[in-house]
N, C-alpha and C. Protein backbone atom coordinates (compact mmCIF):
# COMPACT_ATOMS: atom_id res chain seq x y z
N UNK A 1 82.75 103.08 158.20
CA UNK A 1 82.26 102.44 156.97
C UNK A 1 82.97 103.05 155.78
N UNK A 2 83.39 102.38 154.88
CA UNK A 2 84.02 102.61 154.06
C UNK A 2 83.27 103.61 152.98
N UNK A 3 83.78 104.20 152.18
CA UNK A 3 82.96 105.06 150.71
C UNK A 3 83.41 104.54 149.73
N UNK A 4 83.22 104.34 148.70
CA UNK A 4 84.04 103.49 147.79
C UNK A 4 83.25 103.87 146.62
N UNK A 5 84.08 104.82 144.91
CA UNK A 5 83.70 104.82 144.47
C UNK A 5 84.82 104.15 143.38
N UNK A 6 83.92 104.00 141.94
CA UNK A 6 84.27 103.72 140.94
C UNK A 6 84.62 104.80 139.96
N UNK A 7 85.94 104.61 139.51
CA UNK A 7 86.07 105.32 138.02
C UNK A 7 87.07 104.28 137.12
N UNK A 8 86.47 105.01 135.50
CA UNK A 8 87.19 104.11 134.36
C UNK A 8 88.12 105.45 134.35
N UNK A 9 89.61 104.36 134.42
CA UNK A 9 90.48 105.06 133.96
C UNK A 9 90.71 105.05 132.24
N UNK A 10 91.09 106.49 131.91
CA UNK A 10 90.85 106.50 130.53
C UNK A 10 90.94 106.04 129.73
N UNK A 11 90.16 105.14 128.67
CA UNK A 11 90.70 104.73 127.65
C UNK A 11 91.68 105.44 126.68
N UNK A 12 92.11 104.35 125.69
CA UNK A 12 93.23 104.81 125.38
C UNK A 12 93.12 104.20 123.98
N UNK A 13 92.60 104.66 122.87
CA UNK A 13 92.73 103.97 121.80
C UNK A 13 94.16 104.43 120.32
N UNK A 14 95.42 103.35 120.68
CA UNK A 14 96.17 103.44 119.46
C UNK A 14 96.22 102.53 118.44
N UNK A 15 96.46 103.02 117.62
CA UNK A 15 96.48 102.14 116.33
C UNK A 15 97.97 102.62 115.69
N UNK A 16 99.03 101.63 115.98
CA UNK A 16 100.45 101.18 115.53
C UNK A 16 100.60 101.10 114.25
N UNK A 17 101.43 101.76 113.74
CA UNK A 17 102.22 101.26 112.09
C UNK A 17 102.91 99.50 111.95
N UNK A 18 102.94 99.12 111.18
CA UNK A 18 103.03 98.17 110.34
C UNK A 18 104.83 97.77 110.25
N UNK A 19 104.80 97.18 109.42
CA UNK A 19 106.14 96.97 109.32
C UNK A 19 107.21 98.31 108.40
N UNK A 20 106.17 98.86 108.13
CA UNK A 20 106.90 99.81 107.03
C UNK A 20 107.42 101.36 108.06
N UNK A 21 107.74 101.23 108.25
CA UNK A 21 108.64 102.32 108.87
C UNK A 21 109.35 101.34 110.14
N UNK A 22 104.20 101.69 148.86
CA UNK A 22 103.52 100.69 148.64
C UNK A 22 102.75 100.35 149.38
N UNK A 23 101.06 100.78 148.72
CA UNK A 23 99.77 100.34 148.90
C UNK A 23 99.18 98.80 149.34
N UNK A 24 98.53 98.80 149.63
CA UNK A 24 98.07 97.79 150.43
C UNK A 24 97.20 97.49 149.39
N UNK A 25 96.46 97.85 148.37
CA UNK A 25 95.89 97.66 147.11
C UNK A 25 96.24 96.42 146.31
N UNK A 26 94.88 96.06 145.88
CA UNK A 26 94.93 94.70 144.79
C UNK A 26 94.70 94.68 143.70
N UNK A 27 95.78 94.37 142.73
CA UNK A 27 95.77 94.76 141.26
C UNK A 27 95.79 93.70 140.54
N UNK A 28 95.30 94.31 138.89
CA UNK A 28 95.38 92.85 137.91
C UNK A 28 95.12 93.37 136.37
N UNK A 29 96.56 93.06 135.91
CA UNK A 29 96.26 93.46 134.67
C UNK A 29 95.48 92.21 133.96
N UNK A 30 95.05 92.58 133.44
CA UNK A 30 93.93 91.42 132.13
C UNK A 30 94.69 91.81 130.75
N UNK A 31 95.08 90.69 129.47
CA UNK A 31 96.00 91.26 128.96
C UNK A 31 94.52 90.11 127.49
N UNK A 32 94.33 90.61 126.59
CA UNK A 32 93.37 90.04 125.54
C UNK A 32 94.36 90.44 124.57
N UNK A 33 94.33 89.04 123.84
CA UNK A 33 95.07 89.32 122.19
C UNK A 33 94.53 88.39 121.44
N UNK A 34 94.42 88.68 120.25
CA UNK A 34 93.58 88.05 119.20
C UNK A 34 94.35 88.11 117.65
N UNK A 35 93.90 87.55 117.01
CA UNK A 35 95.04 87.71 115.25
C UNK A 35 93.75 87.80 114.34
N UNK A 36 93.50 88.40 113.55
CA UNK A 36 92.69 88.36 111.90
C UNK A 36 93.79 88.67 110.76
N UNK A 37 93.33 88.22 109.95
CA UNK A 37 94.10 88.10 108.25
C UNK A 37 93.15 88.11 107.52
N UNK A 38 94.01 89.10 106.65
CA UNK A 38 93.66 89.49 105.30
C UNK A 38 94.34 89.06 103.96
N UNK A 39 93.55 88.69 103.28
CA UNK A 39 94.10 87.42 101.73
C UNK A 39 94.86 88.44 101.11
N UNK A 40 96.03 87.83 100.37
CA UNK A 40 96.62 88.73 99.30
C UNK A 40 97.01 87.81 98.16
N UNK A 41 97.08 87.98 96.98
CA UNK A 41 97.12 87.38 96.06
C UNK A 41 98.29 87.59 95.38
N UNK A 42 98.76 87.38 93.91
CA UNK A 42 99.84 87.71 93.49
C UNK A 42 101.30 86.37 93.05
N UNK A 43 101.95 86.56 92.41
CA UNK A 43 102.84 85.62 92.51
C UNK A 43 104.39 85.57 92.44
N UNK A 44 104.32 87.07 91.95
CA UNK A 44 105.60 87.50 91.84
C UNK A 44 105.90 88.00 93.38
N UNK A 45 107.36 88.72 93.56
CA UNK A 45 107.45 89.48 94.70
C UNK A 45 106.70 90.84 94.23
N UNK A 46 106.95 91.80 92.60
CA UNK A 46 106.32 93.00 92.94
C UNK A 46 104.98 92.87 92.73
N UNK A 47 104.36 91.63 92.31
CA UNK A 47 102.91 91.39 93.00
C UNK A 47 102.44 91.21 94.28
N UNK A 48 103.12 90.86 94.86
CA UNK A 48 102.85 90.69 96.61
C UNK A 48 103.44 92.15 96.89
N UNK A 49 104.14 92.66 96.53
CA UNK A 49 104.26 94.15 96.99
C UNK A 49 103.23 95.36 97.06
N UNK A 50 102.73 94.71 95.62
CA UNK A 50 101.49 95.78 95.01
C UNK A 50 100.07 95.27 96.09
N UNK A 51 99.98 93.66 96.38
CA UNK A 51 98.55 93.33 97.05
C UNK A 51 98.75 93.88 98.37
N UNK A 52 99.97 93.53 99.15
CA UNK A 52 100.05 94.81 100.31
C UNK A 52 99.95 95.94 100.31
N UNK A 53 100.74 96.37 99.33
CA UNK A 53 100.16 97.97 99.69
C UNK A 53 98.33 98.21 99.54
N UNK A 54 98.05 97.40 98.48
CA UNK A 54 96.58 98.14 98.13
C UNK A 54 95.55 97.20 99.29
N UNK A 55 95.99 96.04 99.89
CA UNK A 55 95.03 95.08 100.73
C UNK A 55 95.38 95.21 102.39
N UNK A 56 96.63 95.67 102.45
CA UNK A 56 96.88 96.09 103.93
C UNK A 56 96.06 97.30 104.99
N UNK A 57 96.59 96.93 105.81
CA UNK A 57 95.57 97.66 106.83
C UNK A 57 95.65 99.04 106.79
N UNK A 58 94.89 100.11 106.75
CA UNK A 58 95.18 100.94 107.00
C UNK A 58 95.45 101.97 108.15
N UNK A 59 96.09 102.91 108.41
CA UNK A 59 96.68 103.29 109.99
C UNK A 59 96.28 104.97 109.53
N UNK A 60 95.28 105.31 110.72
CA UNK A 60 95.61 107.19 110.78
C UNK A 60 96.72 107.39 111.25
N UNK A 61 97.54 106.73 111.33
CA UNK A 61 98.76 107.55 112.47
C UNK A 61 99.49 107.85 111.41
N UNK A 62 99.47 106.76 110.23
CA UNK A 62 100.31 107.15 108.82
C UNK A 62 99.65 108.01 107.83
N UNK A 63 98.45 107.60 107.43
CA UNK A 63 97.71 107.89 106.49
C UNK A 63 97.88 107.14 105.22
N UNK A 64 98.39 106.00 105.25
CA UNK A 64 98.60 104.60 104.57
C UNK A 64 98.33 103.43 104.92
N UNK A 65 98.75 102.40 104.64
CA UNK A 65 98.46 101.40 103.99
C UNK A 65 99.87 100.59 104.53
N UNK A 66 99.68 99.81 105.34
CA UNK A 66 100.83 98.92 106.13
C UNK A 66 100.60 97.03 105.80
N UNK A 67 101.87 96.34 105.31
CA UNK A 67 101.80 94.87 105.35
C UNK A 67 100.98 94.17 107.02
N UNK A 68 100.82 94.75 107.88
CA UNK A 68 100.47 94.46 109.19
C UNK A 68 100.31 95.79 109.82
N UNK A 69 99.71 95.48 111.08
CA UNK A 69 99.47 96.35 111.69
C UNK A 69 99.03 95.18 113.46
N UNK A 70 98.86 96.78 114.23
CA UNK A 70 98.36 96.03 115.70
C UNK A 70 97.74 96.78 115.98
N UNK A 71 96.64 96.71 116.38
CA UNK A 71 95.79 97.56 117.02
C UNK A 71 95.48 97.68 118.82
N UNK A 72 95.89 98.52 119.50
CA UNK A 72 96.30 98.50 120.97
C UNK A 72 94.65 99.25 121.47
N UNK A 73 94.11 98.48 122.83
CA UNK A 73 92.92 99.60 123.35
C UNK A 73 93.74 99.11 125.07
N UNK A 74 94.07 100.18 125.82
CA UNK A 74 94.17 100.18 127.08
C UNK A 74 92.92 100.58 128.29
N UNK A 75 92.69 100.15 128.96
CA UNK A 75 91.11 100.72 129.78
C UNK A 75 91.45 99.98 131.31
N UNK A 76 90.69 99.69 131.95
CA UNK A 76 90.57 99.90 133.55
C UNK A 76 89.02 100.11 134.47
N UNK A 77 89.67 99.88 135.68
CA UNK A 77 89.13 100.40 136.79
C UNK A 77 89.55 100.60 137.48
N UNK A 78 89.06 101.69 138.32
CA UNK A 78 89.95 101.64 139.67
C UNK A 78 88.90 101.96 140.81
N UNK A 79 89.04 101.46 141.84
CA UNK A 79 87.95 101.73 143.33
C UNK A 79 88.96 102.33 144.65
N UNK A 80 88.05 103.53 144.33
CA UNK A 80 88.21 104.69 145.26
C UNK A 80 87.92 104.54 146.73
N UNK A 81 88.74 104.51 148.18
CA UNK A 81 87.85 103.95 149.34
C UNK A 81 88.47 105.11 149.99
N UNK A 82 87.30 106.01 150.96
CA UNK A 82 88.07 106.87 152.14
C UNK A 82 88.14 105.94 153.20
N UNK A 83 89.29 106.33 153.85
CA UNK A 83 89.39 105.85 155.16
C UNK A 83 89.78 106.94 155.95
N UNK A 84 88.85 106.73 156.88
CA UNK A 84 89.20 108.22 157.82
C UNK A 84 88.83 109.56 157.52
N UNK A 85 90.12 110.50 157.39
CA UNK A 85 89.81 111.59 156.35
C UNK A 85 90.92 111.94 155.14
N UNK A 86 90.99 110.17 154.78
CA UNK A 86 92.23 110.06 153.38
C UNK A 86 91.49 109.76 152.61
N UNK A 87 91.37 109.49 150.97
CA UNK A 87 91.02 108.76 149.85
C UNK A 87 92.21 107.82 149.15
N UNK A 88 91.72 106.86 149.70
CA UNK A 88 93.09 106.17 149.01
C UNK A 88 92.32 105.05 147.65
N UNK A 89 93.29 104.63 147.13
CA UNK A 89 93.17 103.79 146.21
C UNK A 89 92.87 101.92 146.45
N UNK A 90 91.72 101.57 146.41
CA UNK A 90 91.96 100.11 146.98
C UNK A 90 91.93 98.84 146.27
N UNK A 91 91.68 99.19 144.91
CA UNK A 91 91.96 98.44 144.11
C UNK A 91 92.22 99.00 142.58
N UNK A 92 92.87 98.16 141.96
CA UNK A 92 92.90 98.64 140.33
C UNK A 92 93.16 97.03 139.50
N UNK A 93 92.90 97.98 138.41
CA UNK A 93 92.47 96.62 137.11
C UNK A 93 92.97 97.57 135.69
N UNK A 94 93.95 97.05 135.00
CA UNK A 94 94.17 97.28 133.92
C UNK A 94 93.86 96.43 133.17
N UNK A 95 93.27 96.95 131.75
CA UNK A 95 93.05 96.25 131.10
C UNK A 95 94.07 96.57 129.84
N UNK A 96 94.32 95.43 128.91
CA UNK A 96 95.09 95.66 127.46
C UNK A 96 94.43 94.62 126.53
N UNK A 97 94.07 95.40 125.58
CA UNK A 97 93.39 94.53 124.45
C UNK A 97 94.38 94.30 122.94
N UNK A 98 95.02 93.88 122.40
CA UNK A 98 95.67 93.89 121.18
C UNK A 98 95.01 92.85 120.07
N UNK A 99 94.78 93.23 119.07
CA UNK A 99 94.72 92.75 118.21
C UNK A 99 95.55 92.70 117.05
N UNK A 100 95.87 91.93 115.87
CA UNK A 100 97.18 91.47 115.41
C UNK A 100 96.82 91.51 113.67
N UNK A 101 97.08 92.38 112.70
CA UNK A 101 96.36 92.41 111.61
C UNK A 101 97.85 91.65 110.65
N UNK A 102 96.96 90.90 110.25
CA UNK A 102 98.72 90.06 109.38
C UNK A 102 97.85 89.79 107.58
N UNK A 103 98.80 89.07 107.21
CA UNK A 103 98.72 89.06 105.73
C UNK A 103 98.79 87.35 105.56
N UNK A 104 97.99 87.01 104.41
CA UNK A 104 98.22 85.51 104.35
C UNK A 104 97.68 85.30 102.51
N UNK A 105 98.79 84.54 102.59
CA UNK A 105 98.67 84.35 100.68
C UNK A 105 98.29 83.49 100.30
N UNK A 106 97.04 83.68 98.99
CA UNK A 106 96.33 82.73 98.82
C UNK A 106 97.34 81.53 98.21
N UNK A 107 97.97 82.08 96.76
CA UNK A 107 98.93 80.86 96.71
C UNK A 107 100.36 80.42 96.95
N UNK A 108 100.33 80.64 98.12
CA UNK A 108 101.57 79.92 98.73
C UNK A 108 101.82 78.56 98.37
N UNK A 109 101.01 77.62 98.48
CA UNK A 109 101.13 76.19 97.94
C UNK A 109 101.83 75.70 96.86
N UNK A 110 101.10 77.06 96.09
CA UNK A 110 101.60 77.06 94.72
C UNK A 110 102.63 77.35 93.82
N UNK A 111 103.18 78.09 94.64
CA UNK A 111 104.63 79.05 94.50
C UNK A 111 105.66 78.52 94.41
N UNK A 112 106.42 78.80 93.36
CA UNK A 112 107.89 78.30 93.52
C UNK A 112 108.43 78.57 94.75
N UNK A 113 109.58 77.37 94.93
CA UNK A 113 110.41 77.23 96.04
C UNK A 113 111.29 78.71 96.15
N UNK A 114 111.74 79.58 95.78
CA UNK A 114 112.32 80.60 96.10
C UNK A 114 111.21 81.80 96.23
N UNK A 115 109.69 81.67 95.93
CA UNK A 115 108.98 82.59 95.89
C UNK A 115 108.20 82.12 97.51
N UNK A 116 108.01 80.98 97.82
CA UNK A 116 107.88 80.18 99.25
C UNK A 116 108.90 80.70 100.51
N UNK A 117 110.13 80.86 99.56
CA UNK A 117 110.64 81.07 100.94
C UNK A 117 111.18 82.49 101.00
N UNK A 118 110.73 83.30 99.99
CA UNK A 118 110.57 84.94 99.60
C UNK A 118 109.42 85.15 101.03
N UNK A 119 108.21 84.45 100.63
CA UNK A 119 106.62 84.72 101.24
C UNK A 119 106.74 84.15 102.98
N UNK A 120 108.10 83.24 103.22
CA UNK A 120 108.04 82.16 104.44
C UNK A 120 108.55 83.37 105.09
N UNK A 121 109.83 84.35 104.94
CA UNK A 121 110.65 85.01 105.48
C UNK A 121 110.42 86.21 105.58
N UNK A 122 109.68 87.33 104.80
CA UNK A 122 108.73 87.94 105.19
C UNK A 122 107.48 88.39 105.67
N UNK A 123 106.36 87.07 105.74
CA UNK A 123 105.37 86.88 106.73
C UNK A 123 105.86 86.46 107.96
N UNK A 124 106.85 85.76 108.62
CA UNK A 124 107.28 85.64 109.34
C UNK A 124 107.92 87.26 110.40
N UNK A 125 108.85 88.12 109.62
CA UNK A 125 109.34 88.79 109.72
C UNK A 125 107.95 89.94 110.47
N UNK A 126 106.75 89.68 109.67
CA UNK A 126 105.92 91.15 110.04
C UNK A 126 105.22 90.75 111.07
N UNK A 127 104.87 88.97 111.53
CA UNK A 127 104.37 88.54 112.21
C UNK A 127 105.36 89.05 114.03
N UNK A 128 106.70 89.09 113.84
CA UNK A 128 107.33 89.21 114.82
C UNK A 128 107.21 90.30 114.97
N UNK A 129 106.84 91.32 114.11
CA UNK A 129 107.22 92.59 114.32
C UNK A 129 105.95 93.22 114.99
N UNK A 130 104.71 92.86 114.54
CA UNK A 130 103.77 92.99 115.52
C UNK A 130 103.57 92.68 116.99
N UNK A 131 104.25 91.27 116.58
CA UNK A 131 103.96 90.44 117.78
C UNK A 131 104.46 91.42 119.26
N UNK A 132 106.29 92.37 118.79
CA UNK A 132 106.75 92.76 119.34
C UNK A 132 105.80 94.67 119.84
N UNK A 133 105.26 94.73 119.35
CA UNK A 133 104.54 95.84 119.80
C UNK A 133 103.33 95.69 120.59
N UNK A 134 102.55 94.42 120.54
CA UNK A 134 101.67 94.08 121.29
C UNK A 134 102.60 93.78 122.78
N UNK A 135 103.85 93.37 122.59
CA UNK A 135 104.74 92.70 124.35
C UNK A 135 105.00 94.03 124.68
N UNK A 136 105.21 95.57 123.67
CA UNK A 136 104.87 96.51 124.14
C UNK A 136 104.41 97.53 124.94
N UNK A 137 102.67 97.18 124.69
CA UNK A 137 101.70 97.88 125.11
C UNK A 137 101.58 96.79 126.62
N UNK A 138 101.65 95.67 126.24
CA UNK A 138 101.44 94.89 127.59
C UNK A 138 102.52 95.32 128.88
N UNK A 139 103.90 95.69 128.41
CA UNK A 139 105.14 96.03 129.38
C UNK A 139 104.31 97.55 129.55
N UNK A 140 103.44 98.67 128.66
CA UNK A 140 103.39 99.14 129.40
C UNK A 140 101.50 99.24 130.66
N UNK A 141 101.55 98.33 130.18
CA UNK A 141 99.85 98.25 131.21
C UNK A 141 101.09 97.88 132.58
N UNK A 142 101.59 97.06 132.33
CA UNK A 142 102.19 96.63 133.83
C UNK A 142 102.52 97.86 134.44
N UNK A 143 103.49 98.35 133.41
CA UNK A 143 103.89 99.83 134.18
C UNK A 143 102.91 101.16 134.73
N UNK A 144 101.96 100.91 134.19
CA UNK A 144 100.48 101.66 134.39
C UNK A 144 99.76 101.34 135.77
N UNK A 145 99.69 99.84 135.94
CA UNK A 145 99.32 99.35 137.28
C UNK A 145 100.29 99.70 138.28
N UNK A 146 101.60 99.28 138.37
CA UNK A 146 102.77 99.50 138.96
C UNK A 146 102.81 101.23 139.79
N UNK A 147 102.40 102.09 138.74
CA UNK A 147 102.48 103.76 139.22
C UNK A 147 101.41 103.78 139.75
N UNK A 148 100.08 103.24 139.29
CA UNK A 148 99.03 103.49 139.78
C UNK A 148 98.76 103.41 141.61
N UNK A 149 99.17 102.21 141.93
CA UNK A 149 99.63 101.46 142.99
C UNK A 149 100.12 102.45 144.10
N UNK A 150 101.29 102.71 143.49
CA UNK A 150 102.37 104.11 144.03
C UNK A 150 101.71 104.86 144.77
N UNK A 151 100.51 105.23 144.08
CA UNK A 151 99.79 106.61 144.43
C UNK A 151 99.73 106.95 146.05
N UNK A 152 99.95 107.73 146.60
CA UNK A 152 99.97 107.99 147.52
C UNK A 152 98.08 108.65 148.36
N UNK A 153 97.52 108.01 149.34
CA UNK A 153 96.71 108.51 149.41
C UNK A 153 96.33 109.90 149.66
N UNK A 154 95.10 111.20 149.50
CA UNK A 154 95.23 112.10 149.03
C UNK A 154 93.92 112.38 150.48
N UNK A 155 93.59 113.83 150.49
CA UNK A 155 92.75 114.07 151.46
C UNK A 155 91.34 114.64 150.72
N UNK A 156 91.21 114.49 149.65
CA UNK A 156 89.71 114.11 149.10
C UNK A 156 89.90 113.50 147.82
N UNK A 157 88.99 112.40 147.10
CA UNK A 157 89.37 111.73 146.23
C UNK A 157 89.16 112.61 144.45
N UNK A 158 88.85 113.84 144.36
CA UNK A 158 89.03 114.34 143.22
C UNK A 158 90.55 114.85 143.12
N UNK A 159 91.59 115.30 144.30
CA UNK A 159 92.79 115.07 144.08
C UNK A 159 93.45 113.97 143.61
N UNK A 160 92.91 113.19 144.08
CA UNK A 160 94.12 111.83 144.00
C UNK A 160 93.60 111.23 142.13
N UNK A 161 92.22 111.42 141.73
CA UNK A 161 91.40 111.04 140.74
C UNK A 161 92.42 112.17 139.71
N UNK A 162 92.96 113.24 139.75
CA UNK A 162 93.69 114.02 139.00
C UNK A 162 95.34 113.44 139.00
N UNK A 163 95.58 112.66 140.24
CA UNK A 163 96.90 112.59 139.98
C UNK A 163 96.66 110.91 139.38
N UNK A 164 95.76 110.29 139.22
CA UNK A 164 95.53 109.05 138.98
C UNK A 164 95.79 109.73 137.15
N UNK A 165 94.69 110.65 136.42
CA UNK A 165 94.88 110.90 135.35
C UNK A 165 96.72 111.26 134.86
N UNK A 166 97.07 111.74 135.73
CA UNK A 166 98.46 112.62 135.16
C UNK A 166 99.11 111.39 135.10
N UNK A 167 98.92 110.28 135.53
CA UNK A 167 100.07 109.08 135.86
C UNK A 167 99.45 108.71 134.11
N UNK A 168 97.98 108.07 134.01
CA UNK A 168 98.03 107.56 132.74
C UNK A 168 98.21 108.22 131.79
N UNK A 169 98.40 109.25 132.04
CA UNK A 169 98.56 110.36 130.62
C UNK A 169 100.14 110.10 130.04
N UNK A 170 101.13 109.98 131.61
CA UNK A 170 102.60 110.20 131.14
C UNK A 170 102.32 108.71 130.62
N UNK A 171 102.29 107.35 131.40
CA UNK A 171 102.44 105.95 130.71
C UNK A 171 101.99 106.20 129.13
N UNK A 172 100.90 106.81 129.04
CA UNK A 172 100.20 106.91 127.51
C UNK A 172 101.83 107.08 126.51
N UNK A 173 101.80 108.32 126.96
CA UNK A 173 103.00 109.02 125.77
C UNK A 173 104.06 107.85 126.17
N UNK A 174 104.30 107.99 127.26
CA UNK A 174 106.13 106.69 127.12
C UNK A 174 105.54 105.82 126.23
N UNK A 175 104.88 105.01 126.08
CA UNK A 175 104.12 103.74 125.75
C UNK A 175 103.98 104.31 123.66
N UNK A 176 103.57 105.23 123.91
CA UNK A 176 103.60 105.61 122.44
C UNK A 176 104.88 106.16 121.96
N UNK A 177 105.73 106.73 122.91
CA UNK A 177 106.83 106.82 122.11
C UNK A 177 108.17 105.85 122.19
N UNK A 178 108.00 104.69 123.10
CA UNK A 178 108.52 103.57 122.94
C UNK A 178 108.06 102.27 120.85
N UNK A 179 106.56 102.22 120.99
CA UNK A 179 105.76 102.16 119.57
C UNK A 179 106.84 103.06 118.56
N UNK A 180 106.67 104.25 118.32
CA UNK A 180 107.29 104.81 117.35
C UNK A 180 108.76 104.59 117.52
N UNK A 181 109.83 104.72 118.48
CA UNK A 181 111.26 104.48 118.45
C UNK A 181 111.25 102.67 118.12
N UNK A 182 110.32 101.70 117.97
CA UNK A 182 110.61 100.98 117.80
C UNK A 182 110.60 100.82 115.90
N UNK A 183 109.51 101.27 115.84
CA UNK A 183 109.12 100.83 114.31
C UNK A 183 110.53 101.76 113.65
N UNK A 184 111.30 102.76 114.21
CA UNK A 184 111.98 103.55 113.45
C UNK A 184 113.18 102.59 113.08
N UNK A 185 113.49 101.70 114.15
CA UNK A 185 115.00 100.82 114.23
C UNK A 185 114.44 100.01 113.32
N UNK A 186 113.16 99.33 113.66
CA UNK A 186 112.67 98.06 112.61
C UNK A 186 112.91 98.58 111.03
N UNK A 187 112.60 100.01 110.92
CA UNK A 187 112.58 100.47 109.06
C UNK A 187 114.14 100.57 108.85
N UNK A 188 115.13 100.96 109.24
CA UNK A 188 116.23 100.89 108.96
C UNK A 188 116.92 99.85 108.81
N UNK A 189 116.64 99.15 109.76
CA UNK A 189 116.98 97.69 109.63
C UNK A 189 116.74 96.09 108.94
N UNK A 190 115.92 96.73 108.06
CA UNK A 190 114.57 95.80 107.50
C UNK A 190 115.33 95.37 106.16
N UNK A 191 115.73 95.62 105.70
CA UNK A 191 117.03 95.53 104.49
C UNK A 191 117.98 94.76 104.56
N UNK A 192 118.37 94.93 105.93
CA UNK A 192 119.35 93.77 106.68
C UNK A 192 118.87 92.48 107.34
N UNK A 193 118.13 92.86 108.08
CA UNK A 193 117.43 91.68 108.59
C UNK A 193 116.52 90.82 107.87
N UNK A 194 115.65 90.88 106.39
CA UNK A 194 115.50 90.60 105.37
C UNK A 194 116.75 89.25 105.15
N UNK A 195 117.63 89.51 104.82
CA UNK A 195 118.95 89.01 104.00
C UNK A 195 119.85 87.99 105.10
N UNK A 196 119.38 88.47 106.28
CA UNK A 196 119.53 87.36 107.00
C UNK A 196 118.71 86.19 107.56
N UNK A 197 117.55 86.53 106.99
CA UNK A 197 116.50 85.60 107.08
C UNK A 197 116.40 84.63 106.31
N UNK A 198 116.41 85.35 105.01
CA UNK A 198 116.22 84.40 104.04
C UNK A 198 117.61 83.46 103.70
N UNK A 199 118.90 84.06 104.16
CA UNK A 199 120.30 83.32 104.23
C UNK A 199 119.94 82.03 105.13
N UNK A 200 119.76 82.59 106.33
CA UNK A 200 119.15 81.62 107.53
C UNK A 200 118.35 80.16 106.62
N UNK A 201 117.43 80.54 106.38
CA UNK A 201 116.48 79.82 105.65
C UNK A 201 116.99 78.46 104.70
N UNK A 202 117.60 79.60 104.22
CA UNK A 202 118.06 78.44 102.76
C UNK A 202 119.24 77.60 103.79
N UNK A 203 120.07 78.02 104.33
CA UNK A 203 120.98 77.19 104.98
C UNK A 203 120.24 75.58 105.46
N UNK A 204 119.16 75.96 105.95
CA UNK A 204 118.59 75.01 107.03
C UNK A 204 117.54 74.43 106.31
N UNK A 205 117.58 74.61 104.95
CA UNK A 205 116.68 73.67 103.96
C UNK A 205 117.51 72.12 103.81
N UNK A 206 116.84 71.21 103.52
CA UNK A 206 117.65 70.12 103.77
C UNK A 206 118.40 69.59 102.30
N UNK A 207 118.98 69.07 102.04
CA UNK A 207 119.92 69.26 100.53
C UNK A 207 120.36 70.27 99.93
N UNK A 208 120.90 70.99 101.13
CA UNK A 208 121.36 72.30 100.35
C UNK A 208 122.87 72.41 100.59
């Protein structure tokens, strides 16, 4: 008869910067994403500069104030079964939750055509840039299930329950320091890629 216990593998709560900087086991990541917005007002560009900084989300990881943000929660289960006198692993479940914090202007409607496509090419721009840290955290739940899997069965299950932790601990950090090497290329590059957006843009306006 089988033993079979349950544990939550650890949660994992990060909160991402903004735009400004083989087992016989049955697995399943569950992947939840969601978007909320926050109004910003303004009509100039260094008015939309000023309503982001002071209306954007705020991040402990910075201790500021970001045009966007994503908010990542990773969690789980996993069921523990002896067989014999092994503990092996017989099922797992990752979970990834992201949520998507963006910016949306009240008068866009209203805005001159170069202040429209000022507001088109940088909401756009922070929207991708989130978007790309949430495909992130999801590449790494896969990779989380993937090692988990691996595990080799153990000869009582508080061993294998320790090497189950050491696996999510390393995914944790890769996973967070993939997040930070990304936002670092995005801030350097943001100047440039800016200027090709909005080039882009105007090209593909029609009478131009």
């Amino acid at each position: 008869m089988k033993n079979s216990r349950r544990l939550r593998v650890a949660l994992v709560l990060a909160v991402l910067t903004g735009l400004s900087l083989p087992l016989s086991a049955s697995a399943d990541v569950v992947v939840r994403k969601s978007i909320i917005y926050f109004q910003i007002g303004g009509r100039t560009a260094a008015e939309l500069d000023t309503e982001l900084s002071r209306k954007g989300p705020f991040t402990q990881a910075s201790g500021s104030r970001h045009p966007g943000a994503t908010q990542i929660r990773f969690g789980g289960d996993l069921t523990y079964t002896r067989r014999g006198s092994r503990c092996t692993i017989e099922d797992v479940r990752v979970t990834v939750e992201t949520k998507l914090i963006l910016p949306r202007w009240k008068n866009r409607k209203r805005a001159s055509e170069e202040m429209a496509l000022l507001w088109d090419a940088l909401s756009a721009d922070i929207k991708r840039h989130e978007e790309r840290h949430a495909e992130i955290a999801r590449q790494h739940a896969r990779l989380l299930e993937q090692r988990l899997l691996k595990l080799r069965p153990e000869h009582d299950c508080e061993t294998l329950q320790d090497r189950v932790g050491a696996v999510t601990d390393d995914v944790t950090i890769a996973h967070d320091e993939a997040q930070m090497r990304f936002d670092r290329v995005e801030a350097r590059n943001f100047q440039d890629r800016m200027l090709r957006i909005l080039r882009y843009r105007r090209e593909s306006q029609p009478n131009q």
